[in-house]
C-alpha atoms as a PDB file:
ATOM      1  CA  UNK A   1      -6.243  59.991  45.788  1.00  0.00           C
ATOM      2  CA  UNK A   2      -3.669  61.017  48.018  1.00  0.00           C
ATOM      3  CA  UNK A   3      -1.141  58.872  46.361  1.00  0.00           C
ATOM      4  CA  UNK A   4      -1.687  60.970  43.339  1.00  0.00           C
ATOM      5  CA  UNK A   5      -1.739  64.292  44.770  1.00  0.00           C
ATOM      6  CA  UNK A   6       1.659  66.722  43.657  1.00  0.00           C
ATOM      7  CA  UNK A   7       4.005  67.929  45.855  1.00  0.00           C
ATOM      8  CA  UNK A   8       5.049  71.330  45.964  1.00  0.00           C
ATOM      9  CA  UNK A   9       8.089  71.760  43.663  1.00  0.00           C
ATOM     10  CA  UNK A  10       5.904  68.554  41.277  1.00  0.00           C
ATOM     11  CA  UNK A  11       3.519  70.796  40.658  1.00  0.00           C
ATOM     12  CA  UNK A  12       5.292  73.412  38.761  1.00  0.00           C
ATOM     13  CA  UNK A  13       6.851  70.269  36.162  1.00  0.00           C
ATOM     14  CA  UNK A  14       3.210  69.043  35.871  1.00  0.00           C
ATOM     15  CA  UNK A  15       2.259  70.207  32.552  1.00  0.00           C
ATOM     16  CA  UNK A  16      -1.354  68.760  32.237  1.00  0.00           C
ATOM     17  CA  UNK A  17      -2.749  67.450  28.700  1.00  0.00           C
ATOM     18  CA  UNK A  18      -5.068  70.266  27.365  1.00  0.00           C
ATOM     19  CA  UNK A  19      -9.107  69.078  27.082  1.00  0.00           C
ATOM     20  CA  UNK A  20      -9.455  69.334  23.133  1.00  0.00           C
ATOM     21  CA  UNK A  21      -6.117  67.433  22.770  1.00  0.00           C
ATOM     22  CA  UNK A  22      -7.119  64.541  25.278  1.00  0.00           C
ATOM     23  CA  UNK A  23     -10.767  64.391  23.027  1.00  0.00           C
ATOM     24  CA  UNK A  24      -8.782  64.631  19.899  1.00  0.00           C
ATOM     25  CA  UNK A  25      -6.379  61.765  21.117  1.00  0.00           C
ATOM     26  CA  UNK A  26      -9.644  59.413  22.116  1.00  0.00           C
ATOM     27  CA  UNK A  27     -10.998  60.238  18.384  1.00  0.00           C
ATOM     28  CA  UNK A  28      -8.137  59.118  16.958  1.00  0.00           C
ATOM     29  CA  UNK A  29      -7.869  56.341  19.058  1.00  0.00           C
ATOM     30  CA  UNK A  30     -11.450  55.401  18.860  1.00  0.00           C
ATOM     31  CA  UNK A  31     -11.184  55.284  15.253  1.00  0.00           C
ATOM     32  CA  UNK A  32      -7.524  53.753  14.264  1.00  0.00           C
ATOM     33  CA  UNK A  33      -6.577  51.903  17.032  1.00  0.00           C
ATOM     34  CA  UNK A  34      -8.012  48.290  17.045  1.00  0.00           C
ATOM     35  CA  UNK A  35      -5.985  46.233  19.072  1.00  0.00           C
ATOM     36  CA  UNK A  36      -5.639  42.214  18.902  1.00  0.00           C
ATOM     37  CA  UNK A  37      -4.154  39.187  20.724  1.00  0.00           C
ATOM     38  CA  UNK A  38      -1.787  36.959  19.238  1.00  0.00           C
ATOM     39  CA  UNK A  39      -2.482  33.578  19.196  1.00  0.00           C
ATOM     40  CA  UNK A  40      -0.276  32.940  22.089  1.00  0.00           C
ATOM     41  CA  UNK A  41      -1.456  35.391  24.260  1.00  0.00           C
ATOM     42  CA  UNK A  42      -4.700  33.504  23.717  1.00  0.00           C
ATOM     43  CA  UNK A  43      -3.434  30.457  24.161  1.00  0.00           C
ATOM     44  CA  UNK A  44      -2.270  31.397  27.389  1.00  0.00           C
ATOM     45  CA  UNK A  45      -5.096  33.725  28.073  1.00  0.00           C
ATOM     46  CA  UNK A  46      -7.520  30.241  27.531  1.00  0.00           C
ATOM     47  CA  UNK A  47      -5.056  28.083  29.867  1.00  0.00           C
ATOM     48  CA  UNK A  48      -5.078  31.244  32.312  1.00  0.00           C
ATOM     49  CA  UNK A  49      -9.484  30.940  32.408  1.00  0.00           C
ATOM     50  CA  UNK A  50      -9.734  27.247  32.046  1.00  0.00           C
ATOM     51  CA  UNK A  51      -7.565  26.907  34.880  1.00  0.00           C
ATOM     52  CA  UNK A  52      -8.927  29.151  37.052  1.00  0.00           C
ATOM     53  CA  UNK A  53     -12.405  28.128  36.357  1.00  0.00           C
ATOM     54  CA  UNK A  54     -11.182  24.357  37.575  1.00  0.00           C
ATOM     55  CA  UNK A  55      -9.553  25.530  40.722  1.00  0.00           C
ATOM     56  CA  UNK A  56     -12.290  27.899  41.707  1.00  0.00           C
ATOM     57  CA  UNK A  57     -14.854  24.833  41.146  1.00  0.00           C
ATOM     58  CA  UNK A  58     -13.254  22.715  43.503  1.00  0.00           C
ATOM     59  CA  UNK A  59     -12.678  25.374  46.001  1.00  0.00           C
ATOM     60  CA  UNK A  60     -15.666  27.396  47.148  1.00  0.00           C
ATOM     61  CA  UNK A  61     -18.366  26.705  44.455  1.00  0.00           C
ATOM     62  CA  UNK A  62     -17.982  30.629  43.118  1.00  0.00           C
ATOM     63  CA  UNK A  63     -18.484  30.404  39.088  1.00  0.00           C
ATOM     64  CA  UNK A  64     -16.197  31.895  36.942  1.00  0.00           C
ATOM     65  CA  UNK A  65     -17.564  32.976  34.136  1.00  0.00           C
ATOM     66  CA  UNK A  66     -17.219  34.034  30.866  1.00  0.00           C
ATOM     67  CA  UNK A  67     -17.830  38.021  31.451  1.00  0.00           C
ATOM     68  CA  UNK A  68     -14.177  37.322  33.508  1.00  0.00           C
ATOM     69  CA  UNK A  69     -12.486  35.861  30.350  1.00  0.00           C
ATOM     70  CA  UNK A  70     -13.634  39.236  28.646  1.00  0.00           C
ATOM     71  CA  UNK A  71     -12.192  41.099  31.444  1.00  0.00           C
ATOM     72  CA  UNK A  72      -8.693  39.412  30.589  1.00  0.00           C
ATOM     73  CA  UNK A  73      -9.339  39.783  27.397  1.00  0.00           C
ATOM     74  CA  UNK A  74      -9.955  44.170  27.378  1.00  0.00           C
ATOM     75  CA  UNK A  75      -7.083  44.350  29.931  1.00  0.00           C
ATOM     76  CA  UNK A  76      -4.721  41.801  27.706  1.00  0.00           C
ATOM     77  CA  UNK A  77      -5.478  44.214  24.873  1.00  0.00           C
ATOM     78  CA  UNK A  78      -5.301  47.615  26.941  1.00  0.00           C
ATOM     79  CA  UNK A  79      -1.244  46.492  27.979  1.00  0.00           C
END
């Protein structure tokens, strides 16, 4: 949190987003934005998992499963 914290001459350009426009902008968003891969990014989002799932097999026996592909997946579509 530190990291994040505004120094003194920051804080008077820091012009925070007001509360009922931040809910108003997650409404909207909520509602009209429905974001989706290409079929490249899943191509290379399925290489990405298949690969990983192969290298992780060999190495210490830790699964990886598909609730990680779904985690690319959300944070693919978030960028």
């Amino acid at each position: 949190a530190e990291r994040l914290a505004l120094s003194g001459q920051d804080r008077g350009l820091f012009d925070p987003l007001p509360p009922y426009l931040m809910r108003k902008y997650i409404a909207y968003a909520r509602n009209y934005i429905h974001p989706r891969l290409s079929e490249a990014s899943k191509e290379v989002l399925s290489d990405f998992y298949l690969k990983l799932r192969t290298e992780h097999k060999n190495i210490d026996g830790t699964p990886i499963t598909t609730r990680q592909l779904e985690s690319l997946i959300r944070l693919a579509e978030a960028r």
